[in-house]
C-alpha atoms as a PDB file:
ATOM      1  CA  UNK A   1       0.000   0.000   0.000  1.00  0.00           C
ATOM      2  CA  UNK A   2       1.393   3.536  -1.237  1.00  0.00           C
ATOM      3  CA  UNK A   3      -1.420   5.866  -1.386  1.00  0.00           C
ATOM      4  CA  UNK A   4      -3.716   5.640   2.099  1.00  0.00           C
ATOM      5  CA  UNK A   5      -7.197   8.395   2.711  1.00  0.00           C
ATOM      6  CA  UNK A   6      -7.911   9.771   5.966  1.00  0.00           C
ATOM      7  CA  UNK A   7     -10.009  12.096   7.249  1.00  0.00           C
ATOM      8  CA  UNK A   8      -9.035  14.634   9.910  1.00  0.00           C
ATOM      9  CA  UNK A   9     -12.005  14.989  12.478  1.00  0.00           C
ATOM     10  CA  UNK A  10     -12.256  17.353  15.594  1.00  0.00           C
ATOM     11  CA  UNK A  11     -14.259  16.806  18.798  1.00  0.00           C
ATOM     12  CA  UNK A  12     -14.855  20.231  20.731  1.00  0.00           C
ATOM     13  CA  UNK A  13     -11.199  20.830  19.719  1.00  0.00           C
ATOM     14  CA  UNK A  14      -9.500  17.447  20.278  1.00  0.00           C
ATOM     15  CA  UNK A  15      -8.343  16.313  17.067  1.00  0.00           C
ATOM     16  CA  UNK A  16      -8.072  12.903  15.620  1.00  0.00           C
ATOM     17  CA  UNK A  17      -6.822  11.476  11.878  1.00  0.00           C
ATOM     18  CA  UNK A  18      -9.355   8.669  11.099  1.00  0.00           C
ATOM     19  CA  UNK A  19      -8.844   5.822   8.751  1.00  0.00           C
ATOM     20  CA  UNK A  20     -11.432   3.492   7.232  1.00  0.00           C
ATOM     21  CA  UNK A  21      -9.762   0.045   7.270  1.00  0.00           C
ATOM     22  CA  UNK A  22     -12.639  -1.381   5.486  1.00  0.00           C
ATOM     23  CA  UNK A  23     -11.143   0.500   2.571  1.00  0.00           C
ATOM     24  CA  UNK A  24      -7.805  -0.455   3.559  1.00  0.00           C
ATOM     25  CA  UNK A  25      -7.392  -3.667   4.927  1.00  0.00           C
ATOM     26  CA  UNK A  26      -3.766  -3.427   4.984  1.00  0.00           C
ATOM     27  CA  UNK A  27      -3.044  -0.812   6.915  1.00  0.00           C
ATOM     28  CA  UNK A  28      -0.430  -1.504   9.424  1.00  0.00           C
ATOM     29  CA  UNK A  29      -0.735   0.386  12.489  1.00  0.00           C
ATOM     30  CA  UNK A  30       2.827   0.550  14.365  1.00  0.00           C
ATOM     31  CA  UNK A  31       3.507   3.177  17.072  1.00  0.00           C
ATOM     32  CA  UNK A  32       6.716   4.704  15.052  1.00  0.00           C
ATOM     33  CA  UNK A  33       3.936   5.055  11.986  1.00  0.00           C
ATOM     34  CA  UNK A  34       1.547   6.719  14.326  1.00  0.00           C
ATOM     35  CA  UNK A  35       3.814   9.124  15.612  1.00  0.00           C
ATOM     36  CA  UNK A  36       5.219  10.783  12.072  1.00  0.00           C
ATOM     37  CA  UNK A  37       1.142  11.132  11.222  1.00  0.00           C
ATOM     38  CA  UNK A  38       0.154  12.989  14.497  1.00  0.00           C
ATOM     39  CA  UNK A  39       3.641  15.302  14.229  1.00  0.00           C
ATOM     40  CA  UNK A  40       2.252  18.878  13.894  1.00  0.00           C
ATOM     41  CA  UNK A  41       4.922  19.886  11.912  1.00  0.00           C
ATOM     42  CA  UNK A  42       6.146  17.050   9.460  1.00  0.00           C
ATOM     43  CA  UNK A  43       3.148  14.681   9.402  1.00  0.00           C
ATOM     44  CA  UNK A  44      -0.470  15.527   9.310  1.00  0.00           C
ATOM     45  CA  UNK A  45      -1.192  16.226  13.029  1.00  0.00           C
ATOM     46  CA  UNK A  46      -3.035  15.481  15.799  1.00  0.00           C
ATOM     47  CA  UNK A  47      -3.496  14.333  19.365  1.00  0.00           C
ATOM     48  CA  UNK A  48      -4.148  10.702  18.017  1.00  0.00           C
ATOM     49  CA  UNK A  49      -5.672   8.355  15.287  1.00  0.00           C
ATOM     50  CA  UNK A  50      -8.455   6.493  15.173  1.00  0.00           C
ATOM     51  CA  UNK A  51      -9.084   3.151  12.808  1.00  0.00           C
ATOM     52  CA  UNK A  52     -12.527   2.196  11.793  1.00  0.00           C
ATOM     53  CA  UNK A  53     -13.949  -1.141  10.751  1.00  0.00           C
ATOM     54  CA  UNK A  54     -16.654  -3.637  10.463  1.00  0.00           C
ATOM     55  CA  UNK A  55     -17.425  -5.658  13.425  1.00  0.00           C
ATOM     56  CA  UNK A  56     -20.162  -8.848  13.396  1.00  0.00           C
ATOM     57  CA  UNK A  57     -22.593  -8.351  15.339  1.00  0.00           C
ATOM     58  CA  UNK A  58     -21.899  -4.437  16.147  1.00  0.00           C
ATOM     59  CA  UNK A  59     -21.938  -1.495  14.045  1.00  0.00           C
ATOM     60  CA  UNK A  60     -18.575  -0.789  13.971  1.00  0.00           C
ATOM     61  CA  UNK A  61     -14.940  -1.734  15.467  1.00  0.00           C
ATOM     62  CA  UNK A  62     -12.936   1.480  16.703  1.00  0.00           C
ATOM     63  CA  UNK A  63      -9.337   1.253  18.096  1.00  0.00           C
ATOM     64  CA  UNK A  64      -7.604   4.424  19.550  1.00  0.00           C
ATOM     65  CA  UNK A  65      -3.845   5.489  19.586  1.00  0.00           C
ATOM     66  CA  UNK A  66      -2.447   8.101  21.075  1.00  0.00           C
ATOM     67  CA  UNK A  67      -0.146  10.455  19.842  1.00  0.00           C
ATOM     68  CA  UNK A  68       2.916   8.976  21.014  1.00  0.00           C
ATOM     69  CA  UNK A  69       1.855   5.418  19.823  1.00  0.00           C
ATOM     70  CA  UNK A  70       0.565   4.034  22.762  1.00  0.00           C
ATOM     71  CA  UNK A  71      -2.774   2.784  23.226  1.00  0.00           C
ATOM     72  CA  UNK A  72      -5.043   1.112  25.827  1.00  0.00           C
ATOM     73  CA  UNK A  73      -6.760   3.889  26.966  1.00  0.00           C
ATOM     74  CA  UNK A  74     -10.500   5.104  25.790  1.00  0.00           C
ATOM     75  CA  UNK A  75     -10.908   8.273  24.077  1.00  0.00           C
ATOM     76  CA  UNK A  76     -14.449   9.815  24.555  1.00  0.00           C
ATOM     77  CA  UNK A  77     -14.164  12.805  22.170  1.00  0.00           C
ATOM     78  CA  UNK A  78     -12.703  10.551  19.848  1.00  0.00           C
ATOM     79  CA  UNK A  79     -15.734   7.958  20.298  1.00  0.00           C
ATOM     80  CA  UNK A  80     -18.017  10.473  19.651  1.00  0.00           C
ATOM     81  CA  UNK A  81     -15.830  11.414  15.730  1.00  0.00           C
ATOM     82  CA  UNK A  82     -16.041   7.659  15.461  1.00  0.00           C
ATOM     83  CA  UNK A  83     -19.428   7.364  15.859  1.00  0.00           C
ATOM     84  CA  UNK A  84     -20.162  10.450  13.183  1.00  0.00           C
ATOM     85  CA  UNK A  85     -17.318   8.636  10.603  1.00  0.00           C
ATOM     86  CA  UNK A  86     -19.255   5.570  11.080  1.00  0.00           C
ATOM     87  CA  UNK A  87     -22.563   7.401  10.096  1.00  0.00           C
ATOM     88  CA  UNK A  88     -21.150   9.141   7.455  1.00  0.00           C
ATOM     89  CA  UNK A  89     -19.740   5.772   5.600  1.00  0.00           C
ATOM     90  CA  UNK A  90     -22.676   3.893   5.866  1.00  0.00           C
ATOM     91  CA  UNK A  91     -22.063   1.706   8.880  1.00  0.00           C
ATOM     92  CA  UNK A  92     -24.673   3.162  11.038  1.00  0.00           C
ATOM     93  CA  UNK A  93     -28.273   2.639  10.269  1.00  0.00           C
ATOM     94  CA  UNK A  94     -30.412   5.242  12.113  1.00  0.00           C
ATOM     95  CA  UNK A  95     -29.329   7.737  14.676  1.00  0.00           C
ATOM     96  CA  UNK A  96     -28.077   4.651  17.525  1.00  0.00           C
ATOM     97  CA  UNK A  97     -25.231   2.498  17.592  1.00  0.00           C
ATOM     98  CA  UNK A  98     -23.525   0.016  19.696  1.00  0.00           C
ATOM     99  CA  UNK A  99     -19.843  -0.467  18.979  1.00  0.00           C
ATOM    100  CA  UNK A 100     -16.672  -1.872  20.302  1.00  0.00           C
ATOM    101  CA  UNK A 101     -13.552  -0.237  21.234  1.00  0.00           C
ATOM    102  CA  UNK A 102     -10.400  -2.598  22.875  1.00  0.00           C
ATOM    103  CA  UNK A 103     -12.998  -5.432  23.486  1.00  0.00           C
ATOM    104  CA  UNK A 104     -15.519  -3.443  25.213  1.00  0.00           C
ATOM    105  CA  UNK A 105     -18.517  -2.469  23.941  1.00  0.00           C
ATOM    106  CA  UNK A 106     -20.599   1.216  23.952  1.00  0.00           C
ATOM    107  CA  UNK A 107     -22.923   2.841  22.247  1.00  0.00           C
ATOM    108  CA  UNK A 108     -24.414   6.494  21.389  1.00  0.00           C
ATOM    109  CA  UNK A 109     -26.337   7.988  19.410  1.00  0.00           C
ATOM    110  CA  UNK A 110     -26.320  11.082  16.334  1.00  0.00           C
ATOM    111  CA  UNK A 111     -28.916  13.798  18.054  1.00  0.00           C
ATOM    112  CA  UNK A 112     -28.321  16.254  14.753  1.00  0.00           C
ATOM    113  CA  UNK A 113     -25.829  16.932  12.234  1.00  0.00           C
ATOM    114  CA  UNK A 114     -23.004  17.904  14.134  1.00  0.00           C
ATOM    115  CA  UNK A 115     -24.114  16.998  18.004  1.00  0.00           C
ATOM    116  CA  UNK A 116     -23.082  13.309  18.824  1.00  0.00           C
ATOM    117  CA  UNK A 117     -24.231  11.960  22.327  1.00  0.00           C
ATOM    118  CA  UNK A 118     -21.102   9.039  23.528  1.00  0.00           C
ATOM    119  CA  UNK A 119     -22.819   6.373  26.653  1.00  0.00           C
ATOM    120  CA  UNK A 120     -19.638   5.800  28.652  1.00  0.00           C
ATOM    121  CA  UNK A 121     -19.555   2.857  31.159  1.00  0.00           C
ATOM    122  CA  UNK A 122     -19.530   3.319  35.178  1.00  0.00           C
ATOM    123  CA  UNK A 123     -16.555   4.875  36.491  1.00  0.00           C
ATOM    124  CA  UNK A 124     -14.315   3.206  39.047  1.00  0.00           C
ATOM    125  CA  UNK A 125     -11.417   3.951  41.406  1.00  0.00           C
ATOM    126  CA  UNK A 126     -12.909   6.884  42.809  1.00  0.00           C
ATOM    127  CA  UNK A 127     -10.854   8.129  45.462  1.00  0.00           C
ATOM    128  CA  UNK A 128     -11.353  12.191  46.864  1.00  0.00           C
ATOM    129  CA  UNK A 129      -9.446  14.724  48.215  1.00  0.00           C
ATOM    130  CA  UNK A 130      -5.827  12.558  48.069  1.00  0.00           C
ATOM    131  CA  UNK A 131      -2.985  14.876  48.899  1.00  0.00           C
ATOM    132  CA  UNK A 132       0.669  14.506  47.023  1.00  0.00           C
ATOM    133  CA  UNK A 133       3.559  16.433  46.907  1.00  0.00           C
ATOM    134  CA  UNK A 134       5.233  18.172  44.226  1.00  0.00           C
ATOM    135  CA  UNK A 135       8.228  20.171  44.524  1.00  0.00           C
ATOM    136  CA  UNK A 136       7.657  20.676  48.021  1.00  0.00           C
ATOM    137  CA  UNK A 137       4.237  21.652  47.764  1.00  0.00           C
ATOM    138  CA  UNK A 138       1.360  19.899  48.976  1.00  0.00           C
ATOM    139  CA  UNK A 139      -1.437  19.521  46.301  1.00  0.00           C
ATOM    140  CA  UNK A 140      -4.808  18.290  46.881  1.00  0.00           C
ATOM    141  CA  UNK A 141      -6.422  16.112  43.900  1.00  0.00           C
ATOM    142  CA  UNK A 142      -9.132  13.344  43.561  1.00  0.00           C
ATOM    143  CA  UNK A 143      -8.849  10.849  40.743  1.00  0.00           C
ATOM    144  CA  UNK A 144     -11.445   8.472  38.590  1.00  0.00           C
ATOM    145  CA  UNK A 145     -10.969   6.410  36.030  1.00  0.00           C
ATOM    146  CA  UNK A 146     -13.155   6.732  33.188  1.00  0.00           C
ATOM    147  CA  UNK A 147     -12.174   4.423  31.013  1.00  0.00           C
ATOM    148  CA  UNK A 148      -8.835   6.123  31.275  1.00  0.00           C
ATOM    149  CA  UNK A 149      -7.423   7.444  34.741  1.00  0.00           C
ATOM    150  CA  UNK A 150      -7.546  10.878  35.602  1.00  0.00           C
ATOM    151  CA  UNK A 151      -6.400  13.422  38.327  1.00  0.00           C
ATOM    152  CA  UNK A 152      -9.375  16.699  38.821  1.00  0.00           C
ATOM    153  CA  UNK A 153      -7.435  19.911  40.975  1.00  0.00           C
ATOM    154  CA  UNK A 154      -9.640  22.695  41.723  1.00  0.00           C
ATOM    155  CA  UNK A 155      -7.645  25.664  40.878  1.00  0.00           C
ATOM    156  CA  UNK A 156      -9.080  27.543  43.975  1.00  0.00           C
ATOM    157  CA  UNK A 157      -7.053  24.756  46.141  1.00  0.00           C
ATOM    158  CA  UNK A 158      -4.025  27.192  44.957  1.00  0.00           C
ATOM    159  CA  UNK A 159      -5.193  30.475  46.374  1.00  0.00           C
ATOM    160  CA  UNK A 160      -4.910  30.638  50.141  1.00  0.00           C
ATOM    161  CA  UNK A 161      -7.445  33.860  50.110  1.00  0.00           C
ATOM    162  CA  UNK A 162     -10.730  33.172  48.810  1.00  0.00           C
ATOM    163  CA  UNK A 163     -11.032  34.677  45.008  1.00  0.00           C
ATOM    164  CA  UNK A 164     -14.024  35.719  43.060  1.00  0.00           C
ATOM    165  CA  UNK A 165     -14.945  33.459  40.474  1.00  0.00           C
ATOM    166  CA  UNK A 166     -13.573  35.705  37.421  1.00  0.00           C
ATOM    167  CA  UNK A 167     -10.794  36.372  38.875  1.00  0.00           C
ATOM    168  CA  UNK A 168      -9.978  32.691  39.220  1.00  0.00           C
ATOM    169  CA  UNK A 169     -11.228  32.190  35.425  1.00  0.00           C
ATOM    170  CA  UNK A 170      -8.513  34.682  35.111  1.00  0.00           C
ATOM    171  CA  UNK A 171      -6.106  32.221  37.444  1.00  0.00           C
ATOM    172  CA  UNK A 172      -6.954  29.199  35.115  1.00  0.00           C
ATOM    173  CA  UNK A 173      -6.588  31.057  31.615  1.00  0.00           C
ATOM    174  CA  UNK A 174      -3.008  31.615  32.672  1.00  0.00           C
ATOM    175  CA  UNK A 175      -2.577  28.201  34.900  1.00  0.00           C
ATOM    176  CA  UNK A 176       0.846  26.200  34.507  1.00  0.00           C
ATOM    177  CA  UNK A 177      -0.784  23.244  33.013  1.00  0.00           C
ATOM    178  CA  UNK A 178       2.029  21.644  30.757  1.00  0.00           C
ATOM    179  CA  UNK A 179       4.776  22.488  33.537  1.00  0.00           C
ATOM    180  CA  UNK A 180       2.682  21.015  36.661  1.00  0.00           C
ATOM    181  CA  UNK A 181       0.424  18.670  34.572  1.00  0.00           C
ATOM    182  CA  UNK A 182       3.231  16.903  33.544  1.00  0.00           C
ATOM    183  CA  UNK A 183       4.871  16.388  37.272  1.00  0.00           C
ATOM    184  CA  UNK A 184       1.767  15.154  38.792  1.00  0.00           C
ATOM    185  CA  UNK A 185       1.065  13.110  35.240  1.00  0.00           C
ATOM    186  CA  UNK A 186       4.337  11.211  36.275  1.00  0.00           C
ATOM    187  CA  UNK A 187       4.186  11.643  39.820  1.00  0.00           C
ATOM    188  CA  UNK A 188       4.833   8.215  42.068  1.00  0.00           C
ATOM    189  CA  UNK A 189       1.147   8.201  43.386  1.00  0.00           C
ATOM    190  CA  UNK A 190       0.206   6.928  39.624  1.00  0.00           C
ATOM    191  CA  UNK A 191       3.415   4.751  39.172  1.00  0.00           C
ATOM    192  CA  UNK A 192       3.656   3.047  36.746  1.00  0.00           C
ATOM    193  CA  UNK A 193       1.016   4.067  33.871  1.00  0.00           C
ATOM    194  CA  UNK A 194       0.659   7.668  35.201  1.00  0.00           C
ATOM    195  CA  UNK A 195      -2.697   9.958  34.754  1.00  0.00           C
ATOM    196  CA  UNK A 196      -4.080  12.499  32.536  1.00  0.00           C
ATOM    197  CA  UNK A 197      -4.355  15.763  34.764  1.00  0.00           C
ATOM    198  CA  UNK A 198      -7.455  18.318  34.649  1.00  0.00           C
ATOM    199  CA  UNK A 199      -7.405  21.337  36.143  1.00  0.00           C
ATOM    200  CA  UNK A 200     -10.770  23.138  36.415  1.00  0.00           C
ATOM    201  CA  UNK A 201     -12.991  26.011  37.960  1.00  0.00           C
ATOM    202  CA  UNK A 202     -16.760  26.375  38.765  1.00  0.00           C
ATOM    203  CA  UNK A 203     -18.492  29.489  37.879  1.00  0.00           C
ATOM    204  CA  UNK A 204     -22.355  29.870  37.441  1.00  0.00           C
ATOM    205  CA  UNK A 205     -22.777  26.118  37.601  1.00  0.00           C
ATOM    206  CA  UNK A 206     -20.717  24.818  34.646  1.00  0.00           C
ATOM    207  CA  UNK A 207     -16.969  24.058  34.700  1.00  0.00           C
ATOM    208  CA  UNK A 208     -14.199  25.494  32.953  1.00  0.00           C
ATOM    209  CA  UNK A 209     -11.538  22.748  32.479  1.00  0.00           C
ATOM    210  CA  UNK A 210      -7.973  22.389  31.108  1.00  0.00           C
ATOM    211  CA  UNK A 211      -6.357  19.261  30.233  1.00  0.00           C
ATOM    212  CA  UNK A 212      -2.950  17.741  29.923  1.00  0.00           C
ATOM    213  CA  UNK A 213      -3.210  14.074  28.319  1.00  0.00           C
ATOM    214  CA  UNK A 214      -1.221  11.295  28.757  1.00  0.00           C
ATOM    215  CA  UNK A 215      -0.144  10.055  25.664  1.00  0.00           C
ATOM    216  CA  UNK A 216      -0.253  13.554  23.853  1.00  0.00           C
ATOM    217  CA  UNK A 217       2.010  14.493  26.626  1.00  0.00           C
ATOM    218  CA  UNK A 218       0.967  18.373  26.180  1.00  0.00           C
ATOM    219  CA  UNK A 219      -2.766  20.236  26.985  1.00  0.00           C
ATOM    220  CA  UNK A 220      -5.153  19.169  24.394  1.00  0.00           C
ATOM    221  CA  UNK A 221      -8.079  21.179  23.437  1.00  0.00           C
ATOM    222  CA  UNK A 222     -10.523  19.322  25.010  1.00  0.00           C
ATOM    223  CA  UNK A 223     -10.772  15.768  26.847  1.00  0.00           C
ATOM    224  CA  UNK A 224     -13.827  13.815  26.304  1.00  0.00           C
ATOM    225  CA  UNK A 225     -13.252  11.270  29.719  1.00  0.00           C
ATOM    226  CA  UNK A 226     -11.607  14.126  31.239  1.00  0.00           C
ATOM    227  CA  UNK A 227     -14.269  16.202  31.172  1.00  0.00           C
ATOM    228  CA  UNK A 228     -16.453  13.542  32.449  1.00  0.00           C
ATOM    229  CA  UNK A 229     -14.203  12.852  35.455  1.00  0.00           C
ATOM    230  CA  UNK A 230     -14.592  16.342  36.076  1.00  0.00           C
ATOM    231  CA  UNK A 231     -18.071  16.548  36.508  1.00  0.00           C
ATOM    232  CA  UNK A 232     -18.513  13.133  38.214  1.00  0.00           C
ATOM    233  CA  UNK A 233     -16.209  14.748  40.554  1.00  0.00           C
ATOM    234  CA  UNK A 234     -17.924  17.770  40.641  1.00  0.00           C
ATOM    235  CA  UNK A 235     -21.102  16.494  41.566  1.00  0.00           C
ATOM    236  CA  UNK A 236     -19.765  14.420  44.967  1.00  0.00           C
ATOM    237  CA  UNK A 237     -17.613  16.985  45.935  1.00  0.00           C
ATOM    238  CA  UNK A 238     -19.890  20.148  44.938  1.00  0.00           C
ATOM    239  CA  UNK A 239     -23.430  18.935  44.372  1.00  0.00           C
ATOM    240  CA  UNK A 240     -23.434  19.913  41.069  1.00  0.00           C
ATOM    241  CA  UNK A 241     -26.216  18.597  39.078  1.00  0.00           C
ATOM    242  CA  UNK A 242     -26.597  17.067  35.917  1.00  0.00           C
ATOM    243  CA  UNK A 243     -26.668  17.610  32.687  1.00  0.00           C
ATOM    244  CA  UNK A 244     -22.834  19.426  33.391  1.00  0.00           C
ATOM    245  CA  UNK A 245     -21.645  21.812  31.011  1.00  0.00           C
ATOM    246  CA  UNK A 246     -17.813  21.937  30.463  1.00  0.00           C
ATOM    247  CA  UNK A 247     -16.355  24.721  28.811  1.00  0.00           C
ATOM    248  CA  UNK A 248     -13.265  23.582  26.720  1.00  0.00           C
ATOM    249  CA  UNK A 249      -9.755  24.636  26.273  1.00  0.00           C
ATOM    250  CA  UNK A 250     -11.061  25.547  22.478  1.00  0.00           C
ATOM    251  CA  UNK A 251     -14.403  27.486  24.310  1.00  0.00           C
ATOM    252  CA  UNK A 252     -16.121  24.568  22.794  1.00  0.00           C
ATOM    253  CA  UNK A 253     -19.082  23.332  25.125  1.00  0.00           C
ATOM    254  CA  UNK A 254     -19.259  19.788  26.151  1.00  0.00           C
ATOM    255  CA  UNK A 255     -22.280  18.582  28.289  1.00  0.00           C
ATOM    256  CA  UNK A 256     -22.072  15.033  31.280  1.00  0.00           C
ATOM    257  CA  UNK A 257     -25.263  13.841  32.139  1.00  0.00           C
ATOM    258  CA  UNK A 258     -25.737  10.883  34.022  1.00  0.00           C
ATOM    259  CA  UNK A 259     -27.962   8.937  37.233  1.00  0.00           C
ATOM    260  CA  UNK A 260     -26.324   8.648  40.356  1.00  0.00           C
ATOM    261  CA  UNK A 261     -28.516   6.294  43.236  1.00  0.00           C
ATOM    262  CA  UNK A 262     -27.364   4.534  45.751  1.00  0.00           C
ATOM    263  CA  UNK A 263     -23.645   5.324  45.421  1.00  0.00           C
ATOM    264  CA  UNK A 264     -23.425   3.944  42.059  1.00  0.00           C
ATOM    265  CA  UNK A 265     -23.297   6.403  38.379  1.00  0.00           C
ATOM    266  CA  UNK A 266     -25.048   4.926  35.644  1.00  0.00           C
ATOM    267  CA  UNK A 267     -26.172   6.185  32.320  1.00  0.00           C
ATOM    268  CA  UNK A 268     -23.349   8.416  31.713  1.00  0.00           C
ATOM    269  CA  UNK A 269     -22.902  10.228  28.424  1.00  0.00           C
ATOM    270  CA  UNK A 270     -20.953  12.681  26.558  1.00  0.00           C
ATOM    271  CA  UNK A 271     -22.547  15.382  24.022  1.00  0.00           C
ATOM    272  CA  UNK A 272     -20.764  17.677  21.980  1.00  0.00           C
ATOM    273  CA  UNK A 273     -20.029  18.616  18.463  1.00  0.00           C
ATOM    274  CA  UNK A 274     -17.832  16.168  16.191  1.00  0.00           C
ATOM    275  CA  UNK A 275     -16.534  17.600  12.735  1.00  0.00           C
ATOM    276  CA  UNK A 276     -14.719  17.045   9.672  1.00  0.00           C
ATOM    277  CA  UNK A 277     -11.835  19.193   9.590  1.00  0.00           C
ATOM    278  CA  UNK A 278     -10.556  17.843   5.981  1.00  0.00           C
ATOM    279  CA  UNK A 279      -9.876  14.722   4.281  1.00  0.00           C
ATOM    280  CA  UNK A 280      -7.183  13.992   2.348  1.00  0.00           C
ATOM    281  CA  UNK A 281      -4.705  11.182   1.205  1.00  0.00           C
ATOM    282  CA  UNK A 282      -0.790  10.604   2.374  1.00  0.00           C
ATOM    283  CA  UNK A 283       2.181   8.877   0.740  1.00  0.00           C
ATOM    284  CA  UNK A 284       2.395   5.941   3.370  1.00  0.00           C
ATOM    285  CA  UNK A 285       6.511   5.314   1.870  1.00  0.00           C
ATOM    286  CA  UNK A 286       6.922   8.956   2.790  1.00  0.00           C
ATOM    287  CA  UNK A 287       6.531   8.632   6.731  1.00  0.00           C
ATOM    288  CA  UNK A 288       8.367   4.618   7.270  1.00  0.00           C
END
């Protein structure tokens, strides 16, 4: 194979190169491969890719990489392009679906031409108000896993006085994210696969959230599970009621809902918009 399509997709911001392997059955995913195609600069770009394909008895197959290669992790923005791509090539009858993604399966559903609605699984390892330390400095944090772990800091935790809301919009806007996401990303307390971090503010009942990711190893955009952690979070910690909206790095809105009875979450999903950015076709002998 010489000459491969793709189409470059974007989920409230978090961008993903998606590949129909129904079209090409011989594309060989390899983490060195994946890596040139997500470089910003020499390859097409993006914080990963995203390989769609027939499945028996689903709708579709999807399996995620990360930039750097790796994989293992779920991607909810990136579900939620999947889920659109799969629509848009005929592999979605109606506006439902039930898929598969590294052996586990979902669903969601198309609400309207660019709004796509991602049913995420219960969360686990919830664990609140942990304290680390990092460069001498105490840090308070809880984590979740959403189908990929995740650390959610109040950015309020950093101001020892009590700051209006704006003014702490301000604070995030301007927040160290790369610099201390990456520490606590790596810190020991997460040994050995690490976290994605989120750092986030409240103001008139929605949440304003930054993101460094794991895998992309820089702030993304938006983070589909991220954001989800966050409100989960949100609502034990806060009371904060769903449907949640998130307002993105990009200042693209994302929107949680879910059930939560008896100490359990259930019915959780992820809405936002999902868009074609561009398609397009690559040289495959160019980037091995």
């Amino acid at each position: 194979m010489k000459n491969l399509s793709f189409t470059k997709m974007s989920g409230a911001g978090n961008d993903f190169i998606v590949i129909d392997k129904n079209k090409f059955p011989g594309f060989a995913v390899n983490p060195s491969l994946i890596r040139k195609l997500c470089d910003r600069r020499n390859g097409i770009g993006a914080d990963g890719l995203i390989t769609i394909e027939k499945k028996p008895e689903f709708d579709f197959e999807m399996a995620y990489y990360n930039a750097d290669g790796s994989t293992g992790s779920l991607c909810g923005n990136g579900a939620r392009c999947a889920i659109k791509f799969a629509l848009l090539n005929g592999l979605i009858n109606g506006s439902v679906t039930d898929f598969i993604c590294e052996g586990v399966e979902y669903s969601g559903a198309v609400l309207n031409e660019d709004l796509i609605q991602f049913n995420l699984n219960k969360p686990s390892k919830i664990d609140l108000n942990v304290l680390i330390n990092v460069d001498n400095t105490e840090i308070k944090l809880s984590s979740i896993n959403t189908g990929s772990p995740h650390a959610v800091i109040y950015i309020n935790d950093f101001s020892q006085i009590p700051e209006e809301s704006e003014k702490l919009l301000t604070k995030l806007n301007t927040f160290p994210v790369v610099e201390l996401g990456r520490k606590i990303r790596n810190h020991e307390h997460f040994a050995p696969a690490g976290t994605n971090v989120n750092f986030l503010m409240i103001h008139n009942n929605q949440i304003y959230i930054r993101t460094y990711e794991r895998g992309v190893e820089d702030e993304t955009l938006a983070c589909g599970t991220g954001s989800v952690a966050a409100a989960v979070i949100s609502n034990l910690k806060f009371g904060l009621q769903p449907p949640i909206k998130l307002i993105s790095k990009s200042g693209e809105e994302l929107s949680v809902n879910f059930n939560y009875r008896d100490s359990e979450f259930t019915d959780i999903s992820l809405t936002g918009p999902a868009k074609i950015i561009f398609t397009g076709e690559i040289d495959l002998e160019k980037f091995t």
